[in-house]
C-alpha atoms as a PDB file:
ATOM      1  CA  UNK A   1     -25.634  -5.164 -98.127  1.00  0.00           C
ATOM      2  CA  UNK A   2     -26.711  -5.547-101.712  1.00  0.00           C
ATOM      3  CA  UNK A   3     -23.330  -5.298-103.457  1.00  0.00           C
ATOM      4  CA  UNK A   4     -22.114  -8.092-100.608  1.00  0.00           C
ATOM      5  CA  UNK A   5     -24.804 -10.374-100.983  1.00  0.00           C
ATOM      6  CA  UNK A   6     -24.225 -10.188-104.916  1.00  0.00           C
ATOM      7  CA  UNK A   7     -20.205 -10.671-104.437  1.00  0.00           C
ATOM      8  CA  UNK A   8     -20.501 -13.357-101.547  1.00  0.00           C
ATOM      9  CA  UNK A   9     -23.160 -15.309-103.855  1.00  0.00           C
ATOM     10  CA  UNK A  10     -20.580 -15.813-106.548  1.00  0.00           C
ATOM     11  CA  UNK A  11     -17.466 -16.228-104.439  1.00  0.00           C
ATOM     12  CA  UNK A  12     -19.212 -19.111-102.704  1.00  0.00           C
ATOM     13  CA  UNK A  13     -20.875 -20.570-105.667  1.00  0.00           C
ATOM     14  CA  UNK A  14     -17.607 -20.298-107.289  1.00  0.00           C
ATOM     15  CA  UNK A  15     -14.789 -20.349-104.725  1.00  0.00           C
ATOM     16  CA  UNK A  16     -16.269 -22.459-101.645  1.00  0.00           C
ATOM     17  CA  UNK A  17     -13.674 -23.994-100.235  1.00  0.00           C
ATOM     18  CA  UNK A  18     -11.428 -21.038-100.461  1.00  0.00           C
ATOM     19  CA  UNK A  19     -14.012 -18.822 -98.923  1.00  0.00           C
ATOM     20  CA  UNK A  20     -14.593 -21.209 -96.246  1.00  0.00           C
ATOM     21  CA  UNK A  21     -10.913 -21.372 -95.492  1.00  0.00           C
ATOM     22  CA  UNK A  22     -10.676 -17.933 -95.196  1.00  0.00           C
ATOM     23  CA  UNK A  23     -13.763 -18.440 -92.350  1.00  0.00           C
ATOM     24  CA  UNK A  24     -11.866 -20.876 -90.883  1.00  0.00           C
ATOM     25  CA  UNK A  25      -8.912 -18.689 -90.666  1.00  0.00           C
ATOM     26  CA  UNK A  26     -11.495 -16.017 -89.256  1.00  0.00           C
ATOM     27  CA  UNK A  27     -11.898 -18.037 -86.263  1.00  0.00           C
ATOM     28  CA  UNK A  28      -8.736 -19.120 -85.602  1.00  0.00           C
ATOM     29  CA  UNK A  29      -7.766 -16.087 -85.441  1.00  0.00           C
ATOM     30  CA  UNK A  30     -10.560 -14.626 -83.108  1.00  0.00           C
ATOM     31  CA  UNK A  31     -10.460 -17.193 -80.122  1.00  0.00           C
ATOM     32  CA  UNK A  32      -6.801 -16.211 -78.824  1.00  0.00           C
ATOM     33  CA  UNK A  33      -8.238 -12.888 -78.798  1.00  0.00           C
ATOM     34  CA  UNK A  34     -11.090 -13.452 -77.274  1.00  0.00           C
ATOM     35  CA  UNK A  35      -9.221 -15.120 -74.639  1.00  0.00           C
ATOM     36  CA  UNK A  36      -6.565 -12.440 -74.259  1.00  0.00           C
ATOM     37  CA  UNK A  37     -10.239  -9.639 -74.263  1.00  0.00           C
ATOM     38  CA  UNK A  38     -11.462 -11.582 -71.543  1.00  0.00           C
ATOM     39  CA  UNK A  39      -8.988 -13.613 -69.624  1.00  0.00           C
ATOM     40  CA  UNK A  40     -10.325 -11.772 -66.096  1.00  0.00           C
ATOM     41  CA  UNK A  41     -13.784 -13.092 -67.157  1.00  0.00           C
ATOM     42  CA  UNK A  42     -12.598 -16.812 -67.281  1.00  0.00           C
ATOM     43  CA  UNK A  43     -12.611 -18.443 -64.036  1.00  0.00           C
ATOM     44  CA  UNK A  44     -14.665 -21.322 -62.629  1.00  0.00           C
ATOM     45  CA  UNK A  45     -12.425 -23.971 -63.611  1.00  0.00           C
ATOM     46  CA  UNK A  46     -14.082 -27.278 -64.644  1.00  0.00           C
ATOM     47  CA  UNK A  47     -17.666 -25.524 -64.527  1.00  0.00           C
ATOM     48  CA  UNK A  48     -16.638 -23.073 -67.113  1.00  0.00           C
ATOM     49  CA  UNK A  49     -15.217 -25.952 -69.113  1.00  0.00           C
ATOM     50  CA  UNK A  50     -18.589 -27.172 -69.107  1.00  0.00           C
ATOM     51  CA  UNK A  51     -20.235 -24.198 -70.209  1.00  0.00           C
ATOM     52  CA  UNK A  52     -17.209 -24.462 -73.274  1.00  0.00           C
ATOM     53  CA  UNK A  53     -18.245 -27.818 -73.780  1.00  0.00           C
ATOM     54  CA  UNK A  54     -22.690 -26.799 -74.155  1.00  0.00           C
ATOM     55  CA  UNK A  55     -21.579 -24.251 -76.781  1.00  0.00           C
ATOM     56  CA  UNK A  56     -19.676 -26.790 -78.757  1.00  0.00           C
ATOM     57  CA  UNK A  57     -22.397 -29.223 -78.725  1.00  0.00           C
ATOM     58  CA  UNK A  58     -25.114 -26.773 -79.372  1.00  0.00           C
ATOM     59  CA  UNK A  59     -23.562 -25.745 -82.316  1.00  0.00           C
ATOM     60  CA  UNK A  60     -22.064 -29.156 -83.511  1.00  0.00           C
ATOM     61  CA  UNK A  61     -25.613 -30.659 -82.608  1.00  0.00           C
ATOM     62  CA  UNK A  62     -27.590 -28.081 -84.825  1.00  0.00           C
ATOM     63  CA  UNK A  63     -24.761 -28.241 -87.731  1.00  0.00           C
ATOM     64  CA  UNK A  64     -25.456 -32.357 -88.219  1.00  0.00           C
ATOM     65  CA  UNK A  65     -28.686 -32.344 -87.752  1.00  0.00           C
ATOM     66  CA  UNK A  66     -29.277 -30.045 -90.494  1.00  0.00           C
ATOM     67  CA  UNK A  67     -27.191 -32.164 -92.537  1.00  0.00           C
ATOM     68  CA  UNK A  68     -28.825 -35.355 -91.274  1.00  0.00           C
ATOM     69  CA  UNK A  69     -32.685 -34.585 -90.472  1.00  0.00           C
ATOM     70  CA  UNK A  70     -34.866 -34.948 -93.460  1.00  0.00           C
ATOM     71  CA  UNK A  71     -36.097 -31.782 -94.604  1.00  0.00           C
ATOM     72  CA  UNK A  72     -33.286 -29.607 -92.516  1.00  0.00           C
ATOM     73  CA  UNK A  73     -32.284 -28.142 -96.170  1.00  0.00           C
ATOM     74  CA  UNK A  74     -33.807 -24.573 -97.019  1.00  0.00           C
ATOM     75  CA  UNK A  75     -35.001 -23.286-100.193  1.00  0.00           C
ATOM     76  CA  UNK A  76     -36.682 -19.714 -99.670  1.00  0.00           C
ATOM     77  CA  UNK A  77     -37.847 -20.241-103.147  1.00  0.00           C
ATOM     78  CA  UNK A  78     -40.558 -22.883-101.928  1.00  0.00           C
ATOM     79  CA  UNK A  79     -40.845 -22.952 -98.359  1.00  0.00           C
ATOM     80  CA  UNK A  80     -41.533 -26.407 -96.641  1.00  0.00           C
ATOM     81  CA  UNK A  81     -43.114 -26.701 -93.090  1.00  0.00           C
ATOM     82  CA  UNK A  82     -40.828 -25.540 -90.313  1.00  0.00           C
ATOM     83  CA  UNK A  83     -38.704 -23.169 -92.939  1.00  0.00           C
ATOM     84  CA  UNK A  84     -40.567 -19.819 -91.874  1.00  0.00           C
ATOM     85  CA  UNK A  85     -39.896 -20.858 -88.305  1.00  0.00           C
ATOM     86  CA  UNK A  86     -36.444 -21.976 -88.801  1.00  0.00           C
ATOM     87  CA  UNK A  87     -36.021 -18.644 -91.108  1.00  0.00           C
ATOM     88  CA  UNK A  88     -37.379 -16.522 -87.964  1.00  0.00           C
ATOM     89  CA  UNK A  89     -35.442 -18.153 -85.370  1.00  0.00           C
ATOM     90  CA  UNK A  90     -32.098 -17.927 -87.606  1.00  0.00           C
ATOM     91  CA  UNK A  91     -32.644 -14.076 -87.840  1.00  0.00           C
ATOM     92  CA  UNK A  92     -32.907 -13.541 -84.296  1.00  0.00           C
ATOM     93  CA  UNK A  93     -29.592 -14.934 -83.803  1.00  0.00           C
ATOM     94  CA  UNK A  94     -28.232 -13.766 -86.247  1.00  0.00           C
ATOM     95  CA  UNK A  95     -28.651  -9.952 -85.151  1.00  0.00           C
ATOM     96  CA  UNK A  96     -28.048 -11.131 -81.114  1.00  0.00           C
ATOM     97  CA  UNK A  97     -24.155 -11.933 -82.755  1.00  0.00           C
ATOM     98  CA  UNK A  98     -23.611  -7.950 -82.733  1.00  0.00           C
ATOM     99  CA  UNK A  99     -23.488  -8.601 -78.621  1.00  0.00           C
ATOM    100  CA  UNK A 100     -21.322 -11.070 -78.878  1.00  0.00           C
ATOM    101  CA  UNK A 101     -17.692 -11.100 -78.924  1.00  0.00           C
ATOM    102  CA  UNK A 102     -15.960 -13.032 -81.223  1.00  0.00           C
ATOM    103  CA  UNK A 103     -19.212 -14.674 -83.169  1.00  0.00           C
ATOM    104  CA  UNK A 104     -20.479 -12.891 -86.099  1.00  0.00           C
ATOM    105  CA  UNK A 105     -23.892 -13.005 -87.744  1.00  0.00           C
ATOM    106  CA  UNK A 106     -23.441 -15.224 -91.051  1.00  0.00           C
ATOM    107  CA  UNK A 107     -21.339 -17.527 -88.547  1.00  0.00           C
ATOM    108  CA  UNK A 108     -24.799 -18.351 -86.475  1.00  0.00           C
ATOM    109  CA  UNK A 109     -26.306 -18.700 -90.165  1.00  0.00           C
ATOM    110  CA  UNK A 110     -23.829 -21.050 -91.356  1.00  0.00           C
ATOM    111  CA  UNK A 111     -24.691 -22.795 -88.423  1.00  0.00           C
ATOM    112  CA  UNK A 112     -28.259 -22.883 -89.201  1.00  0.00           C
ATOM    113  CA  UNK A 113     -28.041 -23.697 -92.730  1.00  0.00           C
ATOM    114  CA  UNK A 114     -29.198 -19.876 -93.888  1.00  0.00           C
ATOM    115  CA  UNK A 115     -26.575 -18.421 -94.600  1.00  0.00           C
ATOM    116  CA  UNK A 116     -26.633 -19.326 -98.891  1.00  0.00           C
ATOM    117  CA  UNK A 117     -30.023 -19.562 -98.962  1.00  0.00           C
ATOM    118  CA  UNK A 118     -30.185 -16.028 -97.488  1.00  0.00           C
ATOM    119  CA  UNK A 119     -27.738 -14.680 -99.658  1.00  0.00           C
ATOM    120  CA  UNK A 120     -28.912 -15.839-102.970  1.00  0.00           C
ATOM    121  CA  UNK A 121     -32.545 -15.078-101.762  1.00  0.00           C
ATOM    122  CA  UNK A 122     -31.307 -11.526-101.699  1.00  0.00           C
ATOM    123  CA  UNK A 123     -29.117 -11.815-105.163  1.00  0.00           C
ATOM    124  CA  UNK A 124     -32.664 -13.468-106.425  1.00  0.00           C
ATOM    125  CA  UNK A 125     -34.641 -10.433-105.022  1.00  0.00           C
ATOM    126  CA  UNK A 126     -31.923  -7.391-106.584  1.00  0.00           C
ATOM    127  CA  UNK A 127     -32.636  -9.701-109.947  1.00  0.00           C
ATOM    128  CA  UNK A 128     -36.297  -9.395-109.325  1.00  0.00           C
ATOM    129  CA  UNK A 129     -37.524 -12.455-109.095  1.00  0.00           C
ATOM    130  CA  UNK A 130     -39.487 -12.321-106.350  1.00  0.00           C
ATOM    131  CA  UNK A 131     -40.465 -15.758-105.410  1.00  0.00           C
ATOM    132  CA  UNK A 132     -37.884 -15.446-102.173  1.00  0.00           C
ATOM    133  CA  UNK A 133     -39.950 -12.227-100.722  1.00  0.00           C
ATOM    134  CA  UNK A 134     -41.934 -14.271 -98.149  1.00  0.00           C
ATOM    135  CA  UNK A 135     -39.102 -16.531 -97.035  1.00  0.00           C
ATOM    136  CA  UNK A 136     -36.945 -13.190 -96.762  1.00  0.00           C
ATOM    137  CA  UNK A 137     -39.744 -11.745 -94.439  1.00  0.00           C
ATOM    138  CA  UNK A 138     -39.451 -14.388 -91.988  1.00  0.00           C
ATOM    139  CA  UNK A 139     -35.703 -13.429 -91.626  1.00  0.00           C
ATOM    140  CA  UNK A 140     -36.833 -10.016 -91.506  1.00  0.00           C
ATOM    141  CA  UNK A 141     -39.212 -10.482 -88.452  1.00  0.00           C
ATOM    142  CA  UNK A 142     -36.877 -12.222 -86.452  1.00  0.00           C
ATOM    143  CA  UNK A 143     -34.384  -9.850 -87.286  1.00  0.00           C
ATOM    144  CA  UNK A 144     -36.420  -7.212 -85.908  1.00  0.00           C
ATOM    145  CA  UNK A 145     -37.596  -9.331 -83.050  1.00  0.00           C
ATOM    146  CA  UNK A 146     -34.023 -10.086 -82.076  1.00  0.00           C
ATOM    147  CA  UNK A 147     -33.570  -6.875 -81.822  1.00  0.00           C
ATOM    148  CA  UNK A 148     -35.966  -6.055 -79.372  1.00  0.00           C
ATOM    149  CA  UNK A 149     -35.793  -9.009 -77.355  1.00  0.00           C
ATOM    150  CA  UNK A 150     -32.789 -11.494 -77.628  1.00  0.00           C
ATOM    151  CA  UNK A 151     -30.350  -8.873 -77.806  1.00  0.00           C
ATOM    152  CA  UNK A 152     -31.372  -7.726 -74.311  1.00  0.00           C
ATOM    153  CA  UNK A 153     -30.609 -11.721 -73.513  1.00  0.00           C
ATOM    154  CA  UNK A 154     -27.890 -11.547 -74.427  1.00  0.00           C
ATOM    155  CA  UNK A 155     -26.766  -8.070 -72.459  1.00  0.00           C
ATOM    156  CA  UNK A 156     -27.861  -9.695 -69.452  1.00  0.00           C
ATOM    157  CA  UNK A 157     -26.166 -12.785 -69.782  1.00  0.00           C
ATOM    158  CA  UNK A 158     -22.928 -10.622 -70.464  1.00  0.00           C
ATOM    159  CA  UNK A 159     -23.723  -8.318 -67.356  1.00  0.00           C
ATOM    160  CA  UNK A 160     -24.847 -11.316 -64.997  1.00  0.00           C
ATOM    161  CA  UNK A 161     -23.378 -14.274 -65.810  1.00  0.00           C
ATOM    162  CA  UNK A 162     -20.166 -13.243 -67.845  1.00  0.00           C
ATOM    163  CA  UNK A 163     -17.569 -15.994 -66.991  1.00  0.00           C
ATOM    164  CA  UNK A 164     -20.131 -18.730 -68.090  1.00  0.00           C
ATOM    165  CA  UNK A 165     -21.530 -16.556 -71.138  1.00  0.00           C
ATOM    166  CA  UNK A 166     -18.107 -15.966 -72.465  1.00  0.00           C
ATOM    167  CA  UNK A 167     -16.984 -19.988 -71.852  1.00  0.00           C
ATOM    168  CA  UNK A 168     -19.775 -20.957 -73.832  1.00  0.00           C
ATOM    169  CA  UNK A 169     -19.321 -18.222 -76.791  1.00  0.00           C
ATOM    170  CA  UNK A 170     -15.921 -19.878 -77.070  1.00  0.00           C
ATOM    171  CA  UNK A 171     -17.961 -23.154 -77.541  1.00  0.00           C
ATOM    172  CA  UNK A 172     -19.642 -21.667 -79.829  1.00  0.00           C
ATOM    173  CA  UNK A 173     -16.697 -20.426 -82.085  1.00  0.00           C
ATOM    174  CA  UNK A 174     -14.545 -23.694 -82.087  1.00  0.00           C
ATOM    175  CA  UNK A 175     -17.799 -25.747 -82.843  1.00  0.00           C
ATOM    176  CA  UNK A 176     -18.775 -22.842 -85.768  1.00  0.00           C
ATOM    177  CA  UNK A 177     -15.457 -24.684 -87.614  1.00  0.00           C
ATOM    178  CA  UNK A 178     -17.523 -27.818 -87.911  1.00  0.00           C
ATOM    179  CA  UNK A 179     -20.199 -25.650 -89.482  1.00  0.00           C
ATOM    180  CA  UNK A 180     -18.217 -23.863 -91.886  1.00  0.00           C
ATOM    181  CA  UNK A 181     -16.778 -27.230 -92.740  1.00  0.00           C
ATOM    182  CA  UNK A 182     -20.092 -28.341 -93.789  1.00  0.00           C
ATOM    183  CA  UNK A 183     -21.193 -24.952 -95.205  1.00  0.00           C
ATOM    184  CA  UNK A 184     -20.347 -26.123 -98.769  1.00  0.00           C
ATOM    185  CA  UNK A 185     -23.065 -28.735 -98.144  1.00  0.00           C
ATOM    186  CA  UNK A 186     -25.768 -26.015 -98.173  1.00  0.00           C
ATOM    187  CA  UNK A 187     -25.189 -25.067-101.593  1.00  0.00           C
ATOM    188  CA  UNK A 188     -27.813 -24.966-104.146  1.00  0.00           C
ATOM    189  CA  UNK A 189     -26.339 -27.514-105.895  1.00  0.00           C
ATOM    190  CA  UNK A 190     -24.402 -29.325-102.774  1.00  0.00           C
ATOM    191  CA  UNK A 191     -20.533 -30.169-102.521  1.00  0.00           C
ATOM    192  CA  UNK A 192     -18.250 -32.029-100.659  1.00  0.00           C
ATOM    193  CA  UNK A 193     -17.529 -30.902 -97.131  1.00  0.00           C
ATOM    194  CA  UNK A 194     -14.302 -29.041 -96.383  1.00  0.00           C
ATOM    195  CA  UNK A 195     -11.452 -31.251 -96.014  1.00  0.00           C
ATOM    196  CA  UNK A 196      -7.541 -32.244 -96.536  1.00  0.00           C
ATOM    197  CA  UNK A 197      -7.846 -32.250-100.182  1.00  0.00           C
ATOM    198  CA  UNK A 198      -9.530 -28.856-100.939  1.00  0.00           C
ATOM    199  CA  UNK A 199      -8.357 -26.830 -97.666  1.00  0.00           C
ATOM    200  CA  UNK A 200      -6.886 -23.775 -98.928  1.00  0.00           C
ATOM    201  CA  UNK A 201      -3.750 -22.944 -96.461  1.00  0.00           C
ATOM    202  CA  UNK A 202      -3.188 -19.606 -98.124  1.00  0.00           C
ATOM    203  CA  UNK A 203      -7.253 -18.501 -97.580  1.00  0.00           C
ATOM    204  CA  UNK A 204      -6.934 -19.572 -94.460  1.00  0.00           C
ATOM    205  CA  UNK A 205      -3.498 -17.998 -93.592  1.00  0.00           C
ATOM    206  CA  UNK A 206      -5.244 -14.546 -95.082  1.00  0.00           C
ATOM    207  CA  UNK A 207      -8.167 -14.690 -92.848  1.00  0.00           C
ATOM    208  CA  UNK A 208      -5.282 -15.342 -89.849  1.00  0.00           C
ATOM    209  CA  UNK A 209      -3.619 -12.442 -90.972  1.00  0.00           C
ATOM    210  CA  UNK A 210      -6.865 -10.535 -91.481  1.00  0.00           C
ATOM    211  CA  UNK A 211      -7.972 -10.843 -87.929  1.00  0.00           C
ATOM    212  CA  UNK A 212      -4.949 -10.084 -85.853  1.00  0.00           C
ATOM    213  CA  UNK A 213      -4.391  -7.069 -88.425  1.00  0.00           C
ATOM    214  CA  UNK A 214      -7.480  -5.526 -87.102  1.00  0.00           C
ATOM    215  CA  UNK A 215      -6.688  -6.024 -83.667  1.00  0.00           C
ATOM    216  CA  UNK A 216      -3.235  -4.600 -84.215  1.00  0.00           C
ATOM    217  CA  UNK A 217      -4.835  -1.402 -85.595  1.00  0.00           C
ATOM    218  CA  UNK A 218      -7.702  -0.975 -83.408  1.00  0.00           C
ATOM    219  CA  UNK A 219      -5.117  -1.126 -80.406  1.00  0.00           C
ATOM    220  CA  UNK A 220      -2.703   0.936 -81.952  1.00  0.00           C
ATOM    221  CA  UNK A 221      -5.577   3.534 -82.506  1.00  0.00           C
ATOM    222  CA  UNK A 222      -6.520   2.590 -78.863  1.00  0.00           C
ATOM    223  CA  UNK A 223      -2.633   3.542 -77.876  1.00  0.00           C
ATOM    224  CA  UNK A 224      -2.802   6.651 -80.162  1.00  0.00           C
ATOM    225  CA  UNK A 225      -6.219   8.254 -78.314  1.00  0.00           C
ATOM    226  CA  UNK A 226      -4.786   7.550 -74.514  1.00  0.00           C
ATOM    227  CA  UNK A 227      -1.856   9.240 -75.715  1.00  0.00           C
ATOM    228  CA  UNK A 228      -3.593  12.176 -76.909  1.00  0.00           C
ATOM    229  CA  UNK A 229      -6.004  11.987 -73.942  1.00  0.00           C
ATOM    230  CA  UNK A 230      -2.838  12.321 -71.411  1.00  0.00           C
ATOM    231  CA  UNK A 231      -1.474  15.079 -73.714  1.00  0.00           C
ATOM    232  CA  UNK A 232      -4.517  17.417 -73.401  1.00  0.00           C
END
């Protein structure tokens, strides 16, 4: 975690907008296989639509307003009123993503606005200088009470209400774009959003290819074990 925090600090301090085409790429890669995962899961027709379409808007809504409400910037370095809740909040999320297909963790912080200000906080902390610590708690809490209480949420949603839970993570992952749009925004020193004239097609073409790779190989390696299970 230490080593990635370190590379991922410079990469988007120096490389933003190919980085965040390569996210982009991430999750255009992810939804068709999310779909494919759980195409017995989607059914309810227009009322799973609308689930899609809360998802979406959640994250859409939370992406502009931190872009838009005064004060919705984060600086673990000196921490304003709201941060350590926003901080705490952002953690628990962040570690419910292991639950859930197809969204990752530093998604859900891009989403929030965290996800630099985490990761430098963390270069800032190897370099000891310390002034992040107490910011870096708050994440730490709600890590740890995510993991004791959203991500048994979120295992319930998936066991009870699948069909809607998975129409809405979809939401979530096509709206995530906007936020990793923005995510150059949230820099230190903030830059221009994502857009025709700094896209990287080749980032995002490698993230493509990055995603469906794995899937190949984890379903080749799925292939390979039933094999060797009907062989025994």
């Amino acid at each position: 975690m230490a080593l990635a925090a370190v590379a991922l600090s410079a990469l988007f301090e120096q490389h933003i907008y190919e980085v965040s085409s390569l996210f982009v790429g991430f999750i255009v890669g992810a939804v068709p296989l999310v779909v494919e995962e759980e195409k017995e899961n989607l059914h309810g027709g227009w009322r799973g639509f609308a689930f899609f379409l809360i998802g979406l808007a959640a994250v859409a809504g939370i992406t502009w307003a931190n872009g838009h409400v005064q004060g919705g910037g984060m600086d673990l370095r000196e921490l304003s009123a709201g941060t350590p809740v926003k901080l705490f909040f952002a953690g628990m999320l962040a570690i419910s993503a292991m639950f859930l297909p197809g969204i990752s963790g530093s998604t859900l912080l891009l989403v929030f606005g965290a996800y630099m200000p985490v990761i430098t906080a963390i270069k800032d902390v190897l370099s000891f200088d310390f002034s992040c610590l107490p910011g870096l708690s708050y994440f730490g809490g709600g890590i740890l009470a995510g993991a004791v209480t959203t991500v048994k949420a979120v295992k319930l949603c998936l066991d009870k209400f699948r069909s809607q839970t998975v129409y809405a993570i979809l939401g979530m992952m096509v709206g995530s774009i906007y936020a990793i749009i923005m995510g150059p925004t949230t820099l230190e020193v903030p830059a221009e959003p994502l857009g025709n004239e700094n896209f990287s097609v080749v980032s995002c073409i490698v993230g493509l290819a990055l995603v469906l790779g794995m899937h190949l190989f984890a379903s080749c390696r799925r292939e390979d074990g039933a094999k060797g299970s009907d062989s025994e």
